[in-house]
PDB file of N, CA and C in Angstrom:
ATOM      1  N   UNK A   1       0.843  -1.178   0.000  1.00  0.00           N
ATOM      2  CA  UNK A   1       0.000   0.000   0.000  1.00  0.00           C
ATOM      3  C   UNK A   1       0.889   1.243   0.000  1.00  0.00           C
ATOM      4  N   UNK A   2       0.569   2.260  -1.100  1.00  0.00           N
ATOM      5  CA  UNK A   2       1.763   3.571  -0.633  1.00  0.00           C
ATOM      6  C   UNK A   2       0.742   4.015   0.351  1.00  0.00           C
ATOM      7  N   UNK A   3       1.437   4.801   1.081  1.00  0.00           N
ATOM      8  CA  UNK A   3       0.652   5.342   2.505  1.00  0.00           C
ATOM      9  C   UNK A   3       0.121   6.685   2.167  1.00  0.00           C
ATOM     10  N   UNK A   4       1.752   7.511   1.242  1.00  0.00           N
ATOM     11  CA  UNK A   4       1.406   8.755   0.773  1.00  0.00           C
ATOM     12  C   UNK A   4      -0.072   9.196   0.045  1.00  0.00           C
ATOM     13  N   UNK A   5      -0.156   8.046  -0.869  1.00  0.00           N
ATOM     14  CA  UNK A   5      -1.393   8.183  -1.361  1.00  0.00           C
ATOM     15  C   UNK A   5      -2.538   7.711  -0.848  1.00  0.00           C
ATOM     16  N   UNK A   6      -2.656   6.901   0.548  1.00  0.00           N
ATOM     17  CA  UNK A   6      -3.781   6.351   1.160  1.00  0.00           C
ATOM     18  C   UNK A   6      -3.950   7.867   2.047  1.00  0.00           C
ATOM     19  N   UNK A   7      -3.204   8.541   2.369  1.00  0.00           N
ATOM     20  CA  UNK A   7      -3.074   9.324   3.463  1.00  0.00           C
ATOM     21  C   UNK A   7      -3.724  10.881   3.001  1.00  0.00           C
ATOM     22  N   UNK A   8      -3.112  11.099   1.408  1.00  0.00           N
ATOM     23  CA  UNK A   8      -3.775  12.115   0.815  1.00  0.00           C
ATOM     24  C   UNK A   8      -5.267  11.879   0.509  1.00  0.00           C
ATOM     25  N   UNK A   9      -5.636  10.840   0.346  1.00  0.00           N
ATOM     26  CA  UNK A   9      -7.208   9.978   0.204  1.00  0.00           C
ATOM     27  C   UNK A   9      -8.180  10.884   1.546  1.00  0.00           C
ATOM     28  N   UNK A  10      -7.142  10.005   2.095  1.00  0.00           N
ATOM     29  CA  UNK A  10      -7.914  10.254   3.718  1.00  0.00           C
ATOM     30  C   UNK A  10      -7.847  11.635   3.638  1.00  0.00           C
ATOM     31  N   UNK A  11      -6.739  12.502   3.645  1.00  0.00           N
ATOM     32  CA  UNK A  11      -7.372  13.870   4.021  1.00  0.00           C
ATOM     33  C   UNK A  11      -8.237  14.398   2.946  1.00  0.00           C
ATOM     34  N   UNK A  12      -8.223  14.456   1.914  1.00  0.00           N
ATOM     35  CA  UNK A  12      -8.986  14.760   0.626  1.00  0.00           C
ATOM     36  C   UNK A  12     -10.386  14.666   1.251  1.00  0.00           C
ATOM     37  N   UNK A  13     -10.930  13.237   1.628  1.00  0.00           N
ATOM     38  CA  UNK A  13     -11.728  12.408   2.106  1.00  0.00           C
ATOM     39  C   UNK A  13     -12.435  13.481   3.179  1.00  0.00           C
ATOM     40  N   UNK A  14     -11.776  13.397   4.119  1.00  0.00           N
ATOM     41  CA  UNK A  14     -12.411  13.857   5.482  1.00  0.00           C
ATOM     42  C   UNK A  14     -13.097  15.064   4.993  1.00  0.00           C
ATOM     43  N   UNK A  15     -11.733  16.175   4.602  1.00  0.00           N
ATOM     44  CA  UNK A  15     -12.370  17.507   3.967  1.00  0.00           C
ATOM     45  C   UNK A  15     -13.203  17.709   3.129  1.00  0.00           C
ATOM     46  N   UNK A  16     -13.694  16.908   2.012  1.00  0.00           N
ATOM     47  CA  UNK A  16     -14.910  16.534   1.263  1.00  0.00           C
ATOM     48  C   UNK A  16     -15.940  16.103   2.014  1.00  0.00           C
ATOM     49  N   UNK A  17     -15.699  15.486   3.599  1.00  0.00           N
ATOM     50  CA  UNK A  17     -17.036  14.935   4.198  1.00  0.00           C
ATOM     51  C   UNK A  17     -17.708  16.450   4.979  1.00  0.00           C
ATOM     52  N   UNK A  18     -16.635  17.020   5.823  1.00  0.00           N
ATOM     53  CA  UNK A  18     -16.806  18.124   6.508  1.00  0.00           C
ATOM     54  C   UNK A  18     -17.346  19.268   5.666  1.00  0.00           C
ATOM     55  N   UNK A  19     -17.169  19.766   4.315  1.00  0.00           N
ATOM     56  CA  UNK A  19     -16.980  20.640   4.209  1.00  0.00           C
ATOM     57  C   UNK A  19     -17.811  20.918   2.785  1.00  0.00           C
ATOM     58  N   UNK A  20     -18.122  19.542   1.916  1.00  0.00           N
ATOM     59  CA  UNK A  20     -18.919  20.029   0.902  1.00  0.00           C
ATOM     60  C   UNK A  20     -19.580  18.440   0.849  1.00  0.00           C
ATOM     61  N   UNK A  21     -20.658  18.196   1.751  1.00  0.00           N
ATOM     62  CA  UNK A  21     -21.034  16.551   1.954  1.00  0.00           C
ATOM     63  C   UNK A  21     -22.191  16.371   0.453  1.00  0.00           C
ATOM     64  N   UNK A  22     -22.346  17.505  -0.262  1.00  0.00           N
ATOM     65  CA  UNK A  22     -23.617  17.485  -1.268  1.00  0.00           C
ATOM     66  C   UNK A  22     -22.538  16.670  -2.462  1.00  0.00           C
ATOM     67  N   UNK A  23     -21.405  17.197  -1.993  1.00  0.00           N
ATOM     68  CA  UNK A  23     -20.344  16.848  -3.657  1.00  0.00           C
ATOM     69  C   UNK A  23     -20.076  15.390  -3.773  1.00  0.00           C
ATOM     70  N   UNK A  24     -19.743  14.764  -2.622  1.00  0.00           N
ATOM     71  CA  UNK A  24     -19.785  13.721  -2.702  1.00  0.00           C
ATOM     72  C   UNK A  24     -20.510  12.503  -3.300  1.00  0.00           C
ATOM     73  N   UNK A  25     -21.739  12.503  -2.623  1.00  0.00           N
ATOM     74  CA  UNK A  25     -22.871  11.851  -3.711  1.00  0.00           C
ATOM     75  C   UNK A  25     -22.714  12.192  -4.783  1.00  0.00           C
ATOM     76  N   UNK A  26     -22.084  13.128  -5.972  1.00  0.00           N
ATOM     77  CA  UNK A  26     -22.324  12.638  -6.912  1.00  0.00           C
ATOM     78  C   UNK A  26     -21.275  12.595  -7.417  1.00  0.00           C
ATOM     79  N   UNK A  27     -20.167  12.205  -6.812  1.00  0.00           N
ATOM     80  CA  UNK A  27     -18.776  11.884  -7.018  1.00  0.00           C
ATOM     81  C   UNK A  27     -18.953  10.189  -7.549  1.00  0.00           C
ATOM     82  N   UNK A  28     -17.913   9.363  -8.205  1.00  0.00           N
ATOM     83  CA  UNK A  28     -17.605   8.104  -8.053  1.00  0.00           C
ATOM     84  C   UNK A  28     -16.625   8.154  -8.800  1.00  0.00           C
ATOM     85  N   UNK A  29     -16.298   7.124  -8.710  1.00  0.00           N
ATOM     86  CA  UNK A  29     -14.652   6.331  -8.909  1.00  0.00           C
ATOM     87  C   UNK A  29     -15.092   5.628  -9.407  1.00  0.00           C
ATOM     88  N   UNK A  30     -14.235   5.096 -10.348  1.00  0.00           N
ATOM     89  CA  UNK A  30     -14.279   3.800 -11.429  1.00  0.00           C
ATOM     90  C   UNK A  30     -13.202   3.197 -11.965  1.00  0.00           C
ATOM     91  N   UNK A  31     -13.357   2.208 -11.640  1.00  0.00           N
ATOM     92  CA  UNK A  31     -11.609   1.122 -12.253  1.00  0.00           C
ATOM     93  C   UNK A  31     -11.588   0.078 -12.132  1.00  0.00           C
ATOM     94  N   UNK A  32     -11.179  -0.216 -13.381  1.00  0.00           N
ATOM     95  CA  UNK A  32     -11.153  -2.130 -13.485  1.00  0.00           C
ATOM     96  C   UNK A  32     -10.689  -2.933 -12.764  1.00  0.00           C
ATOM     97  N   UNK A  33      -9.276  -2.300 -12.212  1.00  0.00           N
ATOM     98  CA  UNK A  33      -8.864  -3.347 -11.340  1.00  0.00           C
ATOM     99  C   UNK A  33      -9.150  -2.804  -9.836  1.00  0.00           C
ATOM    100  N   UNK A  34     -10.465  -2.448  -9.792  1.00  0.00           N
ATOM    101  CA  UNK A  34     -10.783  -2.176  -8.178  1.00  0.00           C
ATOM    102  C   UNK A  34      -9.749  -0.914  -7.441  1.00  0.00           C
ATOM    103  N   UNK A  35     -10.409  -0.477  -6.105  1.00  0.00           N
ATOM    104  CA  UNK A  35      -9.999   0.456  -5.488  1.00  0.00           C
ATOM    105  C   UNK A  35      -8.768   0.592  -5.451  1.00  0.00           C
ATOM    106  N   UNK A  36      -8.485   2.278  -5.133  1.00  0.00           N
ATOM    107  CA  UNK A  36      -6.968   2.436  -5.427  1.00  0.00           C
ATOM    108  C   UNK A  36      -6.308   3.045  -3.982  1.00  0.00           C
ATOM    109  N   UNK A  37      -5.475   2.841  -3.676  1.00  0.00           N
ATOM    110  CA  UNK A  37      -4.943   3.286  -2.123  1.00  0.00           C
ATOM    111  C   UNK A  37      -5.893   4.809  -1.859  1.00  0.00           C
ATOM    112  N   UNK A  38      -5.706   5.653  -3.129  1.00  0.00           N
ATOM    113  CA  UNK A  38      -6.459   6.736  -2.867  1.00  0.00           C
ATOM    114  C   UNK A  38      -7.742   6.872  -2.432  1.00  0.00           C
ATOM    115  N   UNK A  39      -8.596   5.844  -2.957  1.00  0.00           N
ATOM    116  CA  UNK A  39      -9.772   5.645  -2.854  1.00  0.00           C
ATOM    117  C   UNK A  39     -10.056   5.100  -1.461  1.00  0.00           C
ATOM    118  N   UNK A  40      -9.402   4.103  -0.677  1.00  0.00           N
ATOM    119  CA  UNK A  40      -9.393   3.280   0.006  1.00  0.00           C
ATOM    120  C   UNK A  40      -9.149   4.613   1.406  1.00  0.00           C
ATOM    121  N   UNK A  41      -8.273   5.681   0.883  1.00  0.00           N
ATOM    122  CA  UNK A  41      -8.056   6.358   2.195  1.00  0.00           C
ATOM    123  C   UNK A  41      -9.373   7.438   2.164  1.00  0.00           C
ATOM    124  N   UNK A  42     -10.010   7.970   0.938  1.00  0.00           N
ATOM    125  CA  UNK A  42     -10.868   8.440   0.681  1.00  0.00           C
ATOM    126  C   UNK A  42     -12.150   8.327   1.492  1.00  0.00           C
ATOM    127  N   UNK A  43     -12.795   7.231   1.185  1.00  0.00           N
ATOM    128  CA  UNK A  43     -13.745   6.725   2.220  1.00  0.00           C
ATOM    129  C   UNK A  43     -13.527   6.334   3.556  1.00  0.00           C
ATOM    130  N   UNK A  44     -12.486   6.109   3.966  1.00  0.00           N
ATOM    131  CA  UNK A  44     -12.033   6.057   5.188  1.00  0.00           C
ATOM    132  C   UNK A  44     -12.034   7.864   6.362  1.00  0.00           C
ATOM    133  N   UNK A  45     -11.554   8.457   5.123  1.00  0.00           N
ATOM    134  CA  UNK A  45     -11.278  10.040   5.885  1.00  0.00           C
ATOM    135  C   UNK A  45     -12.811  10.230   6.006  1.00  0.00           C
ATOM    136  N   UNK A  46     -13.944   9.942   4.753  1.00  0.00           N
ATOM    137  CA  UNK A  46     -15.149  10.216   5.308  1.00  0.00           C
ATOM    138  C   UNK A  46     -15.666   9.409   6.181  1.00  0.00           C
ATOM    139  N   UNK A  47     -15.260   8.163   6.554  1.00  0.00           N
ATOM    140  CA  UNK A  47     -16.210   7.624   7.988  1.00  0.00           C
ATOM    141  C   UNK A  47     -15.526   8.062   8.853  1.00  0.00           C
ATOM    142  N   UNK A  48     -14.221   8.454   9.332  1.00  0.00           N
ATOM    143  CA  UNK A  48     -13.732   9.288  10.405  1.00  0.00           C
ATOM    144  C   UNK A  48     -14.556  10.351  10.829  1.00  0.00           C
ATOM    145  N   UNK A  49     -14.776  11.142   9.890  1.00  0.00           N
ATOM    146  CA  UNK A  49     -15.533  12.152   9.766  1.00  0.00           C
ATOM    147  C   UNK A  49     -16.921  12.289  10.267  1.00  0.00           C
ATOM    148  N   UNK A  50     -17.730  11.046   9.631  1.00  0.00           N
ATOM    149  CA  UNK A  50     -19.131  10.695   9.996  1.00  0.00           C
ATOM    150  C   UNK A  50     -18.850  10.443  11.316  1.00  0.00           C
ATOM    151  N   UNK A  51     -17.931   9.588  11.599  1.00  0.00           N
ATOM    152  CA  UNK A  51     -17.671   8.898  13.208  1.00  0.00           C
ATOM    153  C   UNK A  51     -17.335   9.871  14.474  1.00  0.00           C
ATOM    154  N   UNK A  52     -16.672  10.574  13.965  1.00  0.00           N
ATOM    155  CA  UNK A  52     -16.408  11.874  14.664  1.00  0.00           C
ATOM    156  C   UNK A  52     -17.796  13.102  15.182  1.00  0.00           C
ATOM    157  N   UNK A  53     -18.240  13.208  14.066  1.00  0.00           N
ATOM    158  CA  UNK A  53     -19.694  13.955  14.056  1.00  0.00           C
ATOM    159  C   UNK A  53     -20.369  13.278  14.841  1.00  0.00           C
ATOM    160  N   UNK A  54     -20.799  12.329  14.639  1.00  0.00           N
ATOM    161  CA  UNK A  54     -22.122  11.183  15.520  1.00  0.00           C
ATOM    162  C   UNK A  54     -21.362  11.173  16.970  1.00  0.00           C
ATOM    163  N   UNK A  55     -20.369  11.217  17.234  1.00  0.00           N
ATOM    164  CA  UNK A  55     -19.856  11.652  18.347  1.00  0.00           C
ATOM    165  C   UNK A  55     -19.803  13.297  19.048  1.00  0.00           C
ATOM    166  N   UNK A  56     -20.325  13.642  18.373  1.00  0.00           N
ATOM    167  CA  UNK A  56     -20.096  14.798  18.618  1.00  0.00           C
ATOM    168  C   UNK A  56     -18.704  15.845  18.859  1.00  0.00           C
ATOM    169  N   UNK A  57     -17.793  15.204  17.903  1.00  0.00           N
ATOM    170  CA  UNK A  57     -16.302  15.735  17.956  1.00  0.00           C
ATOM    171  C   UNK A  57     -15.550  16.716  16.964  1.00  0.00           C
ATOM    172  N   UNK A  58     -15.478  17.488  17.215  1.00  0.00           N
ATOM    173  CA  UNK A  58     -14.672  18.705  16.215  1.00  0.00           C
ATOM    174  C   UNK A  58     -13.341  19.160  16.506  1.00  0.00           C
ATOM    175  N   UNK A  59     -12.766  19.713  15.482  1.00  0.00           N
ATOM    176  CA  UNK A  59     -11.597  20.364  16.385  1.00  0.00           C
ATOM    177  C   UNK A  59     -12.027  21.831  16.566  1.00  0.00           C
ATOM    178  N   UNK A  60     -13.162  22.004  16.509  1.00  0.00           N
ATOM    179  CA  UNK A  60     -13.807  23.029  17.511  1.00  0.00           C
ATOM    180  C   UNK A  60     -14.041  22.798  18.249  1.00  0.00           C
ATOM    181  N   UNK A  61     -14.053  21.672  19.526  1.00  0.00           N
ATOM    182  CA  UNK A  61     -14.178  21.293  20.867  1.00  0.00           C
ATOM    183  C   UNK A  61     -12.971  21.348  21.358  1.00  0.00           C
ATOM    184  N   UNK A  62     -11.697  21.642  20.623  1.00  0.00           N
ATOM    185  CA  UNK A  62     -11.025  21.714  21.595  1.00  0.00           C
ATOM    186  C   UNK A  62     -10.499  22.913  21.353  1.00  0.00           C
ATOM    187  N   UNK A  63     -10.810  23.776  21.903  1.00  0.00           N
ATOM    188  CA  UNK A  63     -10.682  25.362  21.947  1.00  0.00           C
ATOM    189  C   UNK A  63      -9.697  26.125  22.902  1.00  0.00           C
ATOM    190  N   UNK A  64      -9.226  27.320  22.877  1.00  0.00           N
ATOM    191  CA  UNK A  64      -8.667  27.341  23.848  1.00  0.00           C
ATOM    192  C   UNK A  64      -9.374  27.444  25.132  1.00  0.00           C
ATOM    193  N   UNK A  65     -10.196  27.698  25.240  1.00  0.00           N
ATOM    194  CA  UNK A  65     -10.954  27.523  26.565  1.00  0.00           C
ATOM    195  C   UNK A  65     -10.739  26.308  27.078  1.00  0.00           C
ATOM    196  N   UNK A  66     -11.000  25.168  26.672  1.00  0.00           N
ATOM    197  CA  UNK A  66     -10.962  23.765  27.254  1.00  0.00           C
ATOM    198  C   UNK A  66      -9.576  23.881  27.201  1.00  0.00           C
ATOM    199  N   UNK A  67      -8.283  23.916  27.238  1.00  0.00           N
ATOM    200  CA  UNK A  67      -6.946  24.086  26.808  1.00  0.00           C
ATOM    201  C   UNK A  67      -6.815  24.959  28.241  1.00  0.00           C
ATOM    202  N   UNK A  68      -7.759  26.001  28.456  1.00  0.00           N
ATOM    203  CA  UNK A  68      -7.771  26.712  30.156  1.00  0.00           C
ATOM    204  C   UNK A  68      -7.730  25.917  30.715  1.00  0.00           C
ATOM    205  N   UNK A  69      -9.224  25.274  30.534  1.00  0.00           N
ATOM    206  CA  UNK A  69      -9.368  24.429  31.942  1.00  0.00           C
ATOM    207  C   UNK A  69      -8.849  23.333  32.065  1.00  0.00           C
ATOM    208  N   UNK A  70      -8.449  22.431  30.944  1.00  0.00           N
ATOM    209  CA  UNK A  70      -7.119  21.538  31.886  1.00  0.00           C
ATOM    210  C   UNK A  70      -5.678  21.958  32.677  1.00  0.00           C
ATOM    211  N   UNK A  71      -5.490  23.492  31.968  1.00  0.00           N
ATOM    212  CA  UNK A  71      -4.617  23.911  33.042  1.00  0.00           C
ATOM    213  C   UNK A  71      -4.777  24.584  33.893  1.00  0.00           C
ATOM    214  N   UNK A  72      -6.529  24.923  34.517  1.00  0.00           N
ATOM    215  CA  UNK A  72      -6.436  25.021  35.911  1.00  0.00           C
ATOM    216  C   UNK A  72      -7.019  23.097  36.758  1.00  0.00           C
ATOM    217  N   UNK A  73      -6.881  22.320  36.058  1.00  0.00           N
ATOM    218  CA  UNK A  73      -6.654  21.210  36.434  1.00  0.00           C
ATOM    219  C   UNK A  73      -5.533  20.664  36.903  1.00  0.00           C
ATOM    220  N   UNK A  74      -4.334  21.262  36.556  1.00  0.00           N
ATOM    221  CA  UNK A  74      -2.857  20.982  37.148  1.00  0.00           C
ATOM    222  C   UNK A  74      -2.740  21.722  38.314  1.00  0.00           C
ATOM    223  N   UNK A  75      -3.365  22.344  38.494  1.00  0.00           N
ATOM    224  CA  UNK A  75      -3.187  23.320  39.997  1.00  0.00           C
ATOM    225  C   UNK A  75      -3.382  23.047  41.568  1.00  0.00           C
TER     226      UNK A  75
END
């Protein structure tokens, strides 16, 4: 597997899930000899994404505010 290209998938991926989820649906891939590392990281960055959401997780939750209060947690 190159990683480089599973890895650009995945971020491609995620940021296509977050950020324009209408484009997707009418996106597809097509190839004879089946999925391509790109593809493979592709759909992966979007179930992170989905998985993350249904969790309720952003990297807007971790803000600097919460970034405060674990360091008045060391105190």
């Amino acid at each position: 597997m190159d990683e480089t290209k599973y890895l650009k998938g995945f971020n491609d991926g995620y940021f296509t899930a977050k950020t324009m989820p209408d484009i997707r649906q009418s996106m597809t891939f097509k190839n004879v000899d089946g999925p391509t590392d790109y593809q493979l990281g592709f759909e992966d960055g979007q179930k992170e994404y989905k998985m993350e959401k249904e969790r309720g997780l952003s990297k807007d939750d971790f803000s600097r505010d919460d970034q405060k209060r674990n360091l008045d947690l060391d105190r």
